[in-house]
C-alpha atoms as a PDB file:
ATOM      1  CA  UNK A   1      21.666  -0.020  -6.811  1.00  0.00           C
ATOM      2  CA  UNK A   2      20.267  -0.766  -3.349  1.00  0.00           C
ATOM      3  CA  UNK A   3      19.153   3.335  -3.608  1.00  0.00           C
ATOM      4  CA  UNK A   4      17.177   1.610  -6.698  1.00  0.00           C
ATOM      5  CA  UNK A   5      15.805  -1.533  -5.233  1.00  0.00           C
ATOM      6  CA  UNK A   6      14.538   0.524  -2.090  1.00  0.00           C
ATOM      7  CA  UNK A   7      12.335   2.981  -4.201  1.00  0.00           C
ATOM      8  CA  UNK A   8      11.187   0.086  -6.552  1.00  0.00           C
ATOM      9  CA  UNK A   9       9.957  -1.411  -3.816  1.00  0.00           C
ATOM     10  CA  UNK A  10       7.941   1.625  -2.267  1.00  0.00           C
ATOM     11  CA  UNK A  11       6.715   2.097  -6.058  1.00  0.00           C
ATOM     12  CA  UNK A  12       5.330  -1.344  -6.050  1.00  0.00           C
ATOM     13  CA  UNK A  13       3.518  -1.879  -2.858  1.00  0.00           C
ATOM     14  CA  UNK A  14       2.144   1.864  -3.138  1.00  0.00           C
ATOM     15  CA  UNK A  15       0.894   0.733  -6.312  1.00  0.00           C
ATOM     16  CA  UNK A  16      -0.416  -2.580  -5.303  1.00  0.00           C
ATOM     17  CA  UNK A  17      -2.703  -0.420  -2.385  1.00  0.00           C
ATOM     18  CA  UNK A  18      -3.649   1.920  -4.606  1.00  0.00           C
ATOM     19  CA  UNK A  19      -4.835  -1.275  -7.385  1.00  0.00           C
ATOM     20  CA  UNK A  20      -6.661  -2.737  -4.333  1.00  0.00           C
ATOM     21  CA  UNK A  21      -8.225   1.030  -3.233  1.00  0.00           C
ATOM     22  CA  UNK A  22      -6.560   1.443  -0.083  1.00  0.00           C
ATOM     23  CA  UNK A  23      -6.196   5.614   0.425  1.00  0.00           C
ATOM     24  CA  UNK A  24      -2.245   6.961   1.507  1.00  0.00           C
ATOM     25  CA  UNK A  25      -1.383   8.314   4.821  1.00  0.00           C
ATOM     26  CA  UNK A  26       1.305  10.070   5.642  1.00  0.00           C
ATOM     27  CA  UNK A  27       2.183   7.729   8.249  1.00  0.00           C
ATOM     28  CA  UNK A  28       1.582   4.684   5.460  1.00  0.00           C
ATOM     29  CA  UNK A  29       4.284   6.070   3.337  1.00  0.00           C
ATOM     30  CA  UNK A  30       6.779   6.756   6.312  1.00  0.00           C
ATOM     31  CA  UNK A  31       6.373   3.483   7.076  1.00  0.00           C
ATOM     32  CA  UNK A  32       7.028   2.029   3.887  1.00  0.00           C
ATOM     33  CA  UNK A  33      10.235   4.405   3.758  1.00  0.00           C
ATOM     34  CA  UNK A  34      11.652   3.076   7.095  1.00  0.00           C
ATOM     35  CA  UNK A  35      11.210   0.049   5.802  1.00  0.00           C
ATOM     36  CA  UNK A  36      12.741   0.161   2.882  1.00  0.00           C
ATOM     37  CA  UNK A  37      15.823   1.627   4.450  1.00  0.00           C
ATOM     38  CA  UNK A  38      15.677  -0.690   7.095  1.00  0.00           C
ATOM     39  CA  UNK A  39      16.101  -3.466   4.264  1.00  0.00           C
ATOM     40  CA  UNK A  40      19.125  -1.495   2.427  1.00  0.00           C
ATOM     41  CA  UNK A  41      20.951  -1.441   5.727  1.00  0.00           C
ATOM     42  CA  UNK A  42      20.586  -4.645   6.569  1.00  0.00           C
ATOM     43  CA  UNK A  43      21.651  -5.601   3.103  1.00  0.00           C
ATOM     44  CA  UNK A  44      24.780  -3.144   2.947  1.00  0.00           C
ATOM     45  CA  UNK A  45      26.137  -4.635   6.974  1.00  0.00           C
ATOM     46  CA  UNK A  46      25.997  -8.306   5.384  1.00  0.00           C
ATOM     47  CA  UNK A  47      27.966  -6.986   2.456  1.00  0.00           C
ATOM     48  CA  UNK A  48      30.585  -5.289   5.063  1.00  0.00           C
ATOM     49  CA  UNK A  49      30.595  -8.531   6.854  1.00  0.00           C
ATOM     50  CA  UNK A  50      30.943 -10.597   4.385  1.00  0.00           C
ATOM     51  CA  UNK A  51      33.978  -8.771   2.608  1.00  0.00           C
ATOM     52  CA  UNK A  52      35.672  -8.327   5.942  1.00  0.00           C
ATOM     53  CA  UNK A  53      35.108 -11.783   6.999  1.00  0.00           C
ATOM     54  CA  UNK A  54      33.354 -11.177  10.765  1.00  0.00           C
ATOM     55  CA  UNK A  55      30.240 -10.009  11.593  1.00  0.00           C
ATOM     56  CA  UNK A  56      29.371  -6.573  12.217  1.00  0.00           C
ATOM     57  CA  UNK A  57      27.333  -5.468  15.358  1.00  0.00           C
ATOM     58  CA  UNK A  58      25.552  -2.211  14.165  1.00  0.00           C
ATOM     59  CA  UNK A  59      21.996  -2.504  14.801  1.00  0.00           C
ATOM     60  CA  UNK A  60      19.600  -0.950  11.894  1.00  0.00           C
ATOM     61  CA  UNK A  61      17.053  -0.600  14.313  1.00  0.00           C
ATOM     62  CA  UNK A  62      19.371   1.923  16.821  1.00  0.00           C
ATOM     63  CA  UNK A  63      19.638   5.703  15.717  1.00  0.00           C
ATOM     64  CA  UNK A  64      23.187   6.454  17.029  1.00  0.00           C
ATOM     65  CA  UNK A  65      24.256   3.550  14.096  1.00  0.00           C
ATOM     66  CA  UNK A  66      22.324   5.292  11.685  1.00  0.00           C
ATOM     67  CA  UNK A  67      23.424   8.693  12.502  1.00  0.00           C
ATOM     68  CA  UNK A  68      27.253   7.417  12.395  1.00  0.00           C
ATOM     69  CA  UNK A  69      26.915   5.962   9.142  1.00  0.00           C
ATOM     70  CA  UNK A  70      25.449   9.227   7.598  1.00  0.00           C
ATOM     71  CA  UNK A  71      28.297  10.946   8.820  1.00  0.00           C
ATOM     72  CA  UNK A  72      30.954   8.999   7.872  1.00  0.00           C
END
């Protein structure tokens, strides 16, 4: 679902550029990728944290996190 939400969003605001005539980038795009899976992280540590009861202390923004998460 969160998979879901993320692209949704990237749909949306690419659309909503391309409605107002704003060109892509490849950097654009990236951007709105990170972002989007900057907001699915976020959203899937508060879920952790809230079903274990304590916070977690994984930063989204730190690439060792990330790259432990994939992993696992």
């Amino acid at each position: 679902m969160a998979e879901f939400l993320a692209l949704r969003a990237v749909i949306l605001t690419l659309h909503a550029n391309a409605a107002q005539g704003k060109k892509y980038t490849p950097e654009m795009i990236e951007g709105l990728l990170a972002q989007a899976d900057e907001a699915k992280f976020r959203l899937a540590d508060q879920r952790l944290a809230d079903a274990l009861g304590a916070p977690l202390t994984l930063s989204v923004n730190d690439p060792e996190d990330r790259r432990e998460r994939k992993s696992a």
